[in-house]
PDB file of N, CA and C in Angstrom:
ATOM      1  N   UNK A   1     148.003 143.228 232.912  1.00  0.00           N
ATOM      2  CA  UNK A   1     148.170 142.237 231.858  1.00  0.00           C
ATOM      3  C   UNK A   1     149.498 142.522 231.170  1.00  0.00           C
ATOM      4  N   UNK A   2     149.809 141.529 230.833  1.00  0.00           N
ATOM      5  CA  UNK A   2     151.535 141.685 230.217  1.00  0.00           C
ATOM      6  C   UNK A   2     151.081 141.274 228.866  1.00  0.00           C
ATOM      7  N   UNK A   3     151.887 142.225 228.011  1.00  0.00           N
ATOM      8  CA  UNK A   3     152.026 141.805 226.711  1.00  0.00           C
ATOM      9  C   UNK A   3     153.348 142.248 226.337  1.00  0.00           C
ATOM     10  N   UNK A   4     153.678 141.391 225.675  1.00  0.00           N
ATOM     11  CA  UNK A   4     154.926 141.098 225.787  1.00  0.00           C
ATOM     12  C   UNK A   4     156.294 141.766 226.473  1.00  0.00           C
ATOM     13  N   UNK A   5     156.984 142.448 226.241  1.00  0.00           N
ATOM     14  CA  UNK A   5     157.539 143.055 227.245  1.00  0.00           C
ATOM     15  C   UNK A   5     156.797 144.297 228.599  1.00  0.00           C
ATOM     16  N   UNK A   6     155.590 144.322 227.934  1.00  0.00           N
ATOM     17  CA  UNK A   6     154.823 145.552 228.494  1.00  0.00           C
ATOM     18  C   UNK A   6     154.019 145.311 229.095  1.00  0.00           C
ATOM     19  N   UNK A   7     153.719 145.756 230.384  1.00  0.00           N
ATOM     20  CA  UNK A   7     152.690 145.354 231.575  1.00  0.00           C
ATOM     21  C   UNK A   7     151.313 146.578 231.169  1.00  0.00           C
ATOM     22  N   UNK A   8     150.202 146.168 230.761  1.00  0.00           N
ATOM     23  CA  UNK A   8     149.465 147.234 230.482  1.00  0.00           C
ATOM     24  C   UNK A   8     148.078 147.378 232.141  1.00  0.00           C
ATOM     25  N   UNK A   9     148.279 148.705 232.463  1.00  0.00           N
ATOM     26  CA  UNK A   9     147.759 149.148 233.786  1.00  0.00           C
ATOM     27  C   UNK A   9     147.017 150.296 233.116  1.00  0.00           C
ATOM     28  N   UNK A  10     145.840 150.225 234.288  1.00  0.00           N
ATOM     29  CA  UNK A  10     144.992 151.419 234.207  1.00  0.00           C
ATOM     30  C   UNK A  10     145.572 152.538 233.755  1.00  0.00           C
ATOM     31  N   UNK A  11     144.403 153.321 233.227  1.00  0.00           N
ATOM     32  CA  UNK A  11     144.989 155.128 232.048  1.00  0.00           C
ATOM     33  C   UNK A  11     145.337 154.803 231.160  1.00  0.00           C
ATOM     34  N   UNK A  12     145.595 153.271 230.362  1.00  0.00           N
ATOM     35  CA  UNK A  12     146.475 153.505 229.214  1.00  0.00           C
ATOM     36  C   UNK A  12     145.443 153.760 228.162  1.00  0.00           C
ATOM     37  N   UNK A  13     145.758 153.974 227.061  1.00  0.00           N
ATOM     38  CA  UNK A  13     144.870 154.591 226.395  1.00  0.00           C
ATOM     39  C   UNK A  13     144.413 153.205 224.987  1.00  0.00           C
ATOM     40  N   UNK A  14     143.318 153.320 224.288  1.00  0.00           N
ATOM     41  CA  UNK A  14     142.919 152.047 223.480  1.00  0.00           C
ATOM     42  C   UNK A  14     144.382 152.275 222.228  1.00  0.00           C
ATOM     43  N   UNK A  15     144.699 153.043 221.701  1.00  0.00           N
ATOM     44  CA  UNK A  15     145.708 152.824 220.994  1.00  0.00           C
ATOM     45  C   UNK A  15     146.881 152.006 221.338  1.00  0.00           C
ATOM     46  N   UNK A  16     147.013 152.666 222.571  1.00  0.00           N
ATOM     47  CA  UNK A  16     148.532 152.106 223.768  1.00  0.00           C
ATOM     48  C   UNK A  16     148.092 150.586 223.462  1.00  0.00           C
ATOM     49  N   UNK A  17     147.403 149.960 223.716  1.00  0.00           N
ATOM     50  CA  UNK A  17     147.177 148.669 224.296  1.00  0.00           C
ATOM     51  C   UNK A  17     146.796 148.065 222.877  1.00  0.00           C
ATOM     52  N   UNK A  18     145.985 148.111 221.890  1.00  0.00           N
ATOM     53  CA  UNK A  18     146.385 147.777 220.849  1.00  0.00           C
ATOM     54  C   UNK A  18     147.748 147.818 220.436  1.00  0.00           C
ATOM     55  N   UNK A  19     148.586 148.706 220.217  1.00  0.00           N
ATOM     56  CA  UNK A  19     150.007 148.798 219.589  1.00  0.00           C
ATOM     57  C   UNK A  19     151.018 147.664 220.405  1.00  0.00           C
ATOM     58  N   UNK A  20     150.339 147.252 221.634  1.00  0.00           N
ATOM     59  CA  UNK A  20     151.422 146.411 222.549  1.00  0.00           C
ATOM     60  C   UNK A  20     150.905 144.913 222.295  1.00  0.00           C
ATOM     61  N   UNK A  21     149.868 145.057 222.182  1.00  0.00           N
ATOM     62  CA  UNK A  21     148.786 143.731 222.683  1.00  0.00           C
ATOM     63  C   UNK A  21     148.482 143.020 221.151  1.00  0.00           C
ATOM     64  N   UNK A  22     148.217 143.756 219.940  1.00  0.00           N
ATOM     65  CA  UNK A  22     147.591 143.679 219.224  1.00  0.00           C
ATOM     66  C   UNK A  22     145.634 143.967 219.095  1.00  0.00           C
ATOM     67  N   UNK A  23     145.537 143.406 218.143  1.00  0.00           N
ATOM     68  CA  UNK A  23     143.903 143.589 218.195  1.00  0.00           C
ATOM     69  C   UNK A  23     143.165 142.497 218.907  1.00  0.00           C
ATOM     70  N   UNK A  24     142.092 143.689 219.666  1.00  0.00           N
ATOM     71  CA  UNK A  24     141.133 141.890 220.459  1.00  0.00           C
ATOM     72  C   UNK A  24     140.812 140.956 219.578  1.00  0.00           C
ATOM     73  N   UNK A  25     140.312 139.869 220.574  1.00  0.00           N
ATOM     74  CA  UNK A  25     139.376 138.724 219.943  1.00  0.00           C
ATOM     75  C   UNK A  25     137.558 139.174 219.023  1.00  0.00           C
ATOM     76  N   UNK A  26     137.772 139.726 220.541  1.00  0.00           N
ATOM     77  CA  UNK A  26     136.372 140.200 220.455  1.00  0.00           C
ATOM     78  C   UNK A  26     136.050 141.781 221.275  1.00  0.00           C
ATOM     79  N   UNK A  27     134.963 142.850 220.763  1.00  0.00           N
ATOM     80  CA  UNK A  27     135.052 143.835 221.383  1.00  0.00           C
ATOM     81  C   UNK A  27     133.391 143.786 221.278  1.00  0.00           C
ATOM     82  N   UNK A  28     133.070 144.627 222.272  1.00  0.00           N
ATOM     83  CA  UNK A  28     131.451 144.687 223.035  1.00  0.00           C
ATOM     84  C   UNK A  28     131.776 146.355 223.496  1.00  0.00           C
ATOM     85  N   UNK A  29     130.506 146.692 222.590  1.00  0.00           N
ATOM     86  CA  UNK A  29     130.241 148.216 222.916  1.00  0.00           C
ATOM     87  C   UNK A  29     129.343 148.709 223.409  1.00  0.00           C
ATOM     88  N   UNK A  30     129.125 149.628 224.749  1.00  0.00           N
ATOM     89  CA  UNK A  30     127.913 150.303 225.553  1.00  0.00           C
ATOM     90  C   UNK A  30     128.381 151.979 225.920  1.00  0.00           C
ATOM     91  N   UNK A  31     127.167 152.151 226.334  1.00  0.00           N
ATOM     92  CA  UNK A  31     127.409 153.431 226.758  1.00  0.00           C
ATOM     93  C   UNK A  31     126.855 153.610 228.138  1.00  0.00           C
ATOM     94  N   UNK A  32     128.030 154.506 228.714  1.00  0.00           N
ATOM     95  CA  UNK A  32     127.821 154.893 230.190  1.00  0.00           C
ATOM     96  C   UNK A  32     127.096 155.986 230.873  1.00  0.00           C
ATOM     97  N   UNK A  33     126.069 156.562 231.245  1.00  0.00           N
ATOM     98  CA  UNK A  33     125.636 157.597 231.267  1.00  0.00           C
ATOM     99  C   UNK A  33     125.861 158.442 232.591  1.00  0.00           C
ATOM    100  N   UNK A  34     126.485 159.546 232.372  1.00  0.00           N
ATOM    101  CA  UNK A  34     127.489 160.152 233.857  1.00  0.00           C
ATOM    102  C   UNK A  34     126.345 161.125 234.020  1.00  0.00           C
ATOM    103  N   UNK A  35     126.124 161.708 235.402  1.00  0.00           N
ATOM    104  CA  UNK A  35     125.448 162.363 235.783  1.00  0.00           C
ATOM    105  C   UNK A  35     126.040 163.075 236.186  1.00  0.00           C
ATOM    106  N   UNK A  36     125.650 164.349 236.046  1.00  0.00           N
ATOM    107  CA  UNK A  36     126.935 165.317 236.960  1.00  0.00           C
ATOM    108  C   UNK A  36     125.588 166.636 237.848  1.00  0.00           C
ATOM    109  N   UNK A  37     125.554 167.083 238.797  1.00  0.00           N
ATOM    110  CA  UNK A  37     124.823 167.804 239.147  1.00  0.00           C
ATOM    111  C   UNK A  37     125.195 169.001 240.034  1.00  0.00           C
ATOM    112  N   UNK A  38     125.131 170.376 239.109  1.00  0.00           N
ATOM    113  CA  UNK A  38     125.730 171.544 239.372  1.00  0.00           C
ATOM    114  C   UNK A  38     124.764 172.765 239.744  1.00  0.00           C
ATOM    115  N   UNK A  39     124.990 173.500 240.700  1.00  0.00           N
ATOM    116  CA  UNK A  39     124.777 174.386 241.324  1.00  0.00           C
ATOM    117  C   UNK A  39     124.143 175.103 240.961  1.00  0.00           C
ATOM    118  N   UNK A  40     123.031 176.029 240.791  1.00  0.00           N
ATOM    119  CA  UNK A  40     122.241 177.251 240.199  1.00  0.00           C
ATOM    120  C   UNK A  40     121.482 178.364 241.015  1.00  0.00           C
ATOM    121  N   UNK A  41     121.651 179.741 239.756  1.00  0.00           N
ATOM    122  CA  UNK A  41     121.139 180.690 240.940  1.00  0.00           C
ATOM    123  C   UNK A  41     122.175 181.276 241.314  1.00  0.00           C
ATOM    124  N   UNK A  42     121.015 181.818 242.677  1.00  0.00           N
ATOM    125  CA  UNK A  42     121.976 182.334 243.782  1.00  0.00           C
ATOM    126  C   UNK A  42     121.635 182.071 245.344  1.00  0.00           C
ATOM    127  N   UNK A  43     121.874 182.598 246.135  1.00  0.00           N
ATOM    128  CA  UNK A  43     121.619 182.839 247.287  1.00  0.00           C
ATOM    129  C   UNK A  43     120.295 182.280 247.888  1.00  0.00           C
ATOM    130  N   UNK A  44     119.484 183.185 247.101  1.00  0.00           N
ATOM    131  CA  UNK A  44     117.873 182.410 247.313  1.00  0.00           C
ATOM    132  C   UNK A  44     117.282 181.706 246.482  1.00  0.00           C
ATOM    133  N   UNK A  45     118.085 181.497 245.668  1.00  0.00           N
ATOM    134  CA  UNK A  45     117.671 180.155 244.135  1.00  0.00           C
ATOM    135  C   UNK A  45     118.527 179.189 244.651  1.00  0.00           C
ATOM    136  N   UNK A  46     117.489 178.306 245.376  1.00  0.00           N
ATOM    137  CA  UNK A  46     118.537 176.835 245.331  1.00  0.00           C
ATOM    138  C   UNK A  46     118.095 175.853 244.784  1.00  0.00           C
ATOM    139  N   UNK A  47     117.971 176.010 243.379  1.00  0.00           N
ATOM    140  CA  UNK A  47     118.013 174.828 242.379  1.00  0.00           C
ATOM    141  C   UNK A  47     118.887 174.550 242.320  1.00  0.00           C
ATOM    142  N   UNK A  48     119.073 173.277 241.821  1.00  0.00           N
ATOM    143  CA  UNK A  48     120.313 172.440 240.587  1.00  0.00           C
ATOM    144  C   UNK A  48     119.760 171.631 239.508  1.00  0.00           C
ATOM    145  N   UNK A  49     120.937 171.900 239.105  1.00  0.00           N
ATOM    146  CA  UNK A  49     120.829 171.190 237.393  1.00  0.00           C
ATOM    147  C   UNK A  49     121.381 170.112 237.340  1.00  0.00           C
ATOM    148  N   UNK A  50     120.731 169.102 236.576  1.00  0.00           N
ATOM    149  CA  UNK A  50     122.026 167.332 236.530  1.00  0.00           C
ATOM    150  C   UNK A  50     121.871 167.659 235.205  1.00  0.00           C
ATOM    151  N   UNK A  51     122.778 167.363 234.773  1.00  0.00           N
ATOM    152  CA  UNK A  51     123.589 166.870 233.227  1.00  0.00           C
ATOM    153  C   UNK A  51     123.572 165.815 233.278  1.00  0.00           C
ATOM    154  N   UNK A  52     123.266 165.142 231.924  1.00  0.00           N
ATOM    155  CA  UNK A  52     124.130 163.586 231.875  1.00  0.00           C
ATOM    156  C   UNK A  52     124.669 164.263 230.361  1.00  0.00           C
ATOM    157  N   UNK A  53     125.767 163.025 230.723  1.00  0.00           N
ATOM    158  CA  UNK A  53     126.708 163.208 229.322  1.00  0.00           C
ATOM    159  C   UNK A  53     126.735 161.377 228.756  1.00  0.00           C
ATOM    160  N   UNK A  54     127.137 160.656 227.680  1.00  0.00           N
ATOM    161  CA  UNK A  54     126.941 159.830 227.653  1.00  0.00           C
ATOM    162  C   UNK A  54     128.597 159.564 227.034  1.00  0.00           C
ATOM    163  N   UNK A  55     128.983 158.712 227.964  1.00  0.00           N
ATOM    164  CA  UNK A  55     130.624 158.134 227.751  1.00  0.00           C
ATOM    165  C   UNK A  55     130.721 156.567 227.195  1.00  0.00           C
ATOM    166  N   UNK A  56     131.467 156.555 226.240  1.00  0.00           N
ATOM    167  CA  UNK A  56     131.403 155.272 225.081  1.00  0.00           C
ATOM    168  C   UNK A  56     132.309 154.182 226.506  1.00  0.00           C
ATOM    169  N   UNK A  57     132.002 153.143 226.581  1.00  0.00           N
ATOM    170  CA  UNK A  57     132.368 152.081 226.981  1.00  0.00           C
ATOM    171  C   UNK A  57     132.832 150.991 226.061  1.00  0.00           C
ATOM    172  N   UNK A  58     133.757 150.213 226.294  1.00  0.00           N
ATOM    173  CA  UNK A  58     134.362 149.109 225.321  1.00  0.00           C
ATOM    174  C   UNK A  58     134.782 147.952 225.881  1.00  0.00           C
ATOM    175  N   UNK A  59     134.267 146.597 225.961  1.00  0.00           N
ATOM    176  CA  UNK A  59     135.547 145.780 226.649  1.00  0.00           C
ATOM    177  C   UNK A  59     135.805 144.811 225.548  1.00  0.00           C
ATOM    178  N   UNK A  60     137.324 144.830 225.639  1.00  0.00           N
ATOM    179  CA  UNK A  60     138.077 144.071 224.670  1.00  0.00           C
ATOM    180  C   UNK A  60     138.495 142.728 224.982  1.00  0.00           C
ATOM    181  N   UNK A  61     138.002 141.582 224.885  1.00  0.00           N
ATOM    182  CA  UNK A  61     138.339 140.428 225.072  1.00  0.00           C
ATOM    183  C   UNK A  61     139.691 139.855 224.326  1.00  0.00           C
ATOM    184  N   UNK A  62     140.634 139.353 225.290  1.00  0.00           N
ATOM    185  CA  UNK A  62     141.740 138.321 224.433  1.00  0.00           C
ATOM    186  C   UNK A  62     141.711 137.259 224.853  1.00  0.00           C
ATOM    187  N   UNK A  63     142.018 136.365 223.636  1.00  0.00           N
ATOM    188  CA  UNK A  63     142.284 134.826 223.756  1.00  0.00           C
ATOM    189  C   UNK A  63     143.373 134.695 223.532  1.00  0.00           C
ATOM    190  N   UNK A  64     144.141 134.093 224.247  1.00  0.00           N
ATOM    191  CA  UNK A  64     145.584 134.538 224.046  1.00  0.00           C
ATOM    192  C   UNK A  64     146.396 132.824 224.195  1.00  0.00           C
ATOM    193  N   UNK A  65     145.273 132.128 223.733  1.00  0.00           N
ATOM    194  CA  UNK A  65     145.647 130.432 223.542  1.00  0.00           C
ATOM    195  C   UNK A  65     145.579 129.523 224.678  1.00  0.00           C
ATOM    196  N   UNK A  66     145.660 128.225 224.074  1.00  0.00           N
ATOM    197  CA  UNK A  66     144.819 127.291 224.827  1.00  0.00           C
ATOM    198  C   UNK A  66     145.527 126.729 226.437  1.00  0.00           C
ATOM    199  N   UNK A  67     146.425 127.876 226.540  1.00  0.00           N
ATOM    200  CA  UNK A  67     147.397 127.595 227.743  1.00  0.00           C
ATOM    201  C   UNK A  67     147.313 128.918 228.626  1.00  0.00           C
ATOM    202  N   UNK A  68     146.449 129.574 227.988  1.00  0.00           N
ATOM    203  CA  UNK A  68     146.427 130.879 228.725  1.00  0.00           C
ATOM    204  C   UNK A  68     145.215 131.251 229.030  1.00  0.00           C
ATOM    205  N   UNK A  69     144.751 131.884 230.366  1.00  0.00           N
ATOM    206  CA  UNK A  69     143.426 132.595 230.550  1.00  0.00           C
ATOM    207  C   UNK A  69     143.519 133.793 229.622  1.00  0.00           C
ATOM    208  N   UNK A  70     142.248 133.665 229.061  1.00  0.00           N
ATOM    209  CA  UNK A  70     141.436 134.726 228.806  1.00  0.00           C
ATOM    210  C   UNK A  70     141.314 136.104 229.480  1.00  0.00           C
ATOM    211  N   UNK A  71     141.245 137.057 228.646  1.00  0.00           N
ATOM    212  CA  UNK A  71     141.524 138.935 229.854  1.00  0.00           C
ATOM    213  C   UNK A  71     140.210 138.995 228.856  1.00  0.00           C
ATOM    214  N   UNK A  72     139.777 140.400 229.727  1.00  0.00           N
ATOM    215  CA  UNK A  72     138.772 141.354 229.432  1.00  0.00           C
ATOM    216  C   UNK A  72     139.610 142.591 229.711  1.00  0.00           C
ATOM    217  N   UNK A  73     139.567 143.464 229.034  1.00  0.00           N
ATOM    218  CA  UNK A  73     140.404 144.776 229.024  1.00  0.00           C
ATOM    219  C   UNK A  73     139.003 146.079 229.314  1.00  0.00           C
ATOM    220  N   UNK A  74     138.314 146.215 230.296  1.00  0.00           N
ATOM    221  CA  UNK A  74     137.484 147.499 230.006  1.00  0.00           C
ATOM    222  C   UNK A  74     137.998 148.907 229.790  1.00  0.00           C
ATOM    223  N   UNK A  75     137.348 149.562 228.741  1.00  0.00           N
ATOM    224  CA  UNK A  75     138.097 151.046 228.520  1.00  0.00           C
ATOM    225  C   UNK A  75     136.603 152.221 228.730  1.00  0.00           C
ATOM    226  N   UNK A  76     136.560 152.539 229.751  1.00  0.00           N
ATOM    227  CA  UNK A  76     135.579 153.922 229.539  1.00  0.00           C
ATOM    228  C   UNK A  76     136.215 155.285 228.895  1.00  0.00           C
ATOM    229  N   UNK A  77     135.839 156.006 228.186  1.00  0.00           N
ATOM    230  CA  UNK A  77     136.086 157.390 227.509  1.00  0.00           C
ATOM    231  C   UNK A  77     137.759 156.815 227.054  1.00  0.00           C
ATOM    232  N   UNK A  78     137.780 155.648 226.498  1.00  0.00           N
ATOM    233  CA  UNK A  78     139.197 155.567 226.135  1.00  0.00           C
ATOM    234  C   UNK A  78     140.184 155.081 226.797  1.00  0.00           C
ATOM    235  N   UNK A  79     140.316 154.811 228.049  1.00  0.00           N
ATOM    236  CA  UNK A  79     141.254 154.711 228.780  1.00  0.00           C
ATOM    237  C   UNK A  79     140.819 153.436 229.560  1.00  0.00           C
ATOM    238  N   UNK A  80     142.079 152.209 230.105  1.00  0.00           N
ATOM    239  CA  UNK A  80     141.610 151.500 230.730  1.00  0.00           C
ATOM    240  C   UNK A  80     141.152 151.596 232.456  1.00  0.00           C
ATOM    241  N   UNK A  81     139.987 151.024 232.753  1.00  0.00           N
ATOM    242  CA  UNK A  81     139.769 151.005 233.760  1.00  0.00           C
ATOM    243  C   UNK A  81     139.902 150.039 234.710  1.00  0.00           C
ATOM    244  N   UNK A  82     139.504 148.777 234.163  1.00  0.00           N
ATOM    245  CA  UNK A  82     139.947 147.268 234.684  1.00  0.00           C
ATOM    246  C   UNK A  82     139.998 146.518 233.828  1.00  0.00           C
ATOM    247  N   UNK A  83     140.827 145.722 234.211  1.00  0.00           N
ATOM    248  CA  UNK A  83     141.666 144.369 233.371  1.00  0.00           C
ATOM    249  C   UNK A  83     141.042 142.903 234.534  1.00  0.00           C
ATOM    250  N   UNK A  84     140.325 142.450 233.630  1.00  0.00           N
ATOM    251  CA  UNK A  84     140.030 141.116 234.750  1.00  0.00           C
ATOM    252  C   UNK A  84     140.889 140.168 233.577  1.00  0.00           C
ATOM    253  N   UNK A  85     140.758 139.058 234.429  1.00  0.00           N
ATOM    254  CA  UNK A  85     141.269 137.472 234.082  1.00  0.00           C
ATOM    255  C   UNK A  85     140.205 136.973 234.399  1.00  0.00           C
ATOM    256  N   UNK A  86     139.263 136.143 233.311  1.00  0.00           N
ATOM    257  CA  UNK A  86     138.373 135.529 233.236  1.00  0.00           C
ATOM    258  C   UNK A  86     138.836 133.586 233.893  1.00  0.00           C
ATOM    259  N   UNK A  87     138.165 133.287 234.489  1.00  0.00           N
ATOM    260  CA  UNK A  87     138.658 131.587 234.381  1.00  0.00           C
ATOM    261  C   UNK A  87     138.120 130.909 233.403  1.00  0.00           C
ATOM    262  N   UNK A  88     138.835 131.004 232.350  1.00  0.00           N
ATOM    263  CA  UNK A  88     138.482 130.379 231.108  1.00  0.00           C
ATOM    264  C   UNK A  88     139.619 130.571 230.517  1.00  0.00           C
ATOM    265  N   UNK A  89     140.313 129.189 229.516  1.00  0.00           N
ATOM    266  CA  UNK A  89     141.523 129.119 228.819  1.00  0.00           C
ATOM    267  C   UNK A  89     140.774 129.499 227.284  1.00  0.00           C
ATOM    268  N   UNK A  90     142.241 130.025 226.767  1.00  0.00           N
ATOM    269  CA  UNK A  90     141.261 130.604 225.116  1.00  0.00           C
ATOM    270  C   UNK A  90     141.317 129.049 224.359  1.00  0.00           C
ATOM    271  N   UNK A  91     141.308 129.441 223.755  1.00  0.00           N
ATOM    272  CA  UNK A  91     141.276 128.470 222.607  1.00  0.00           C
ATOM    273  C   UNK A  91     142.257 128.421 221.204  1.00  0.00           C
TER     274      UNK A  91
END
């Protein structure tokens, strides 16, 4: 997504893209729940352990006027992950 001189791509961070973009239209908040599952014991202990950790999710909607599609900006743990273009003009 381009805002104004600045093409904003995955990793950037929610500040980055606010400071370029301005503030969304609209923002929608969830949470992601990561599983991670690590090793235990020893030799003849073959358990494992899963963790979950729970990672904040955000997607930031812009309307960016009645000549322009609409973006969704998703950010997991902060950082963007995907940028869609909705088919829908803002308003």
């Amino acid at each position: 997504m381009r805002c104004g001189d600045r093409v904003i791509a995955d990793g950037e961070s929610m500040a980055t893209v606010r400071a370029f973009c301005g503030p969304p239209t609209v923002v929608q908040d969830s949470v992601k729940v990561s599983a991670t599952t690590t090793p235990a014991g020893d030799a003849t202990n073959s358990q494992s352990h899963t963790v979950g950790a729970a990672v904040p999710v955000e997607t930031w909607t812009y309307n960016r006027g009645p000549n322009m599609l609409m973006v969704n900006i998703r950010f997991v743990d902060g950082k963007v992950v995907a940028i869609t273009t909705l088919q829908e003009y803002g308003h």
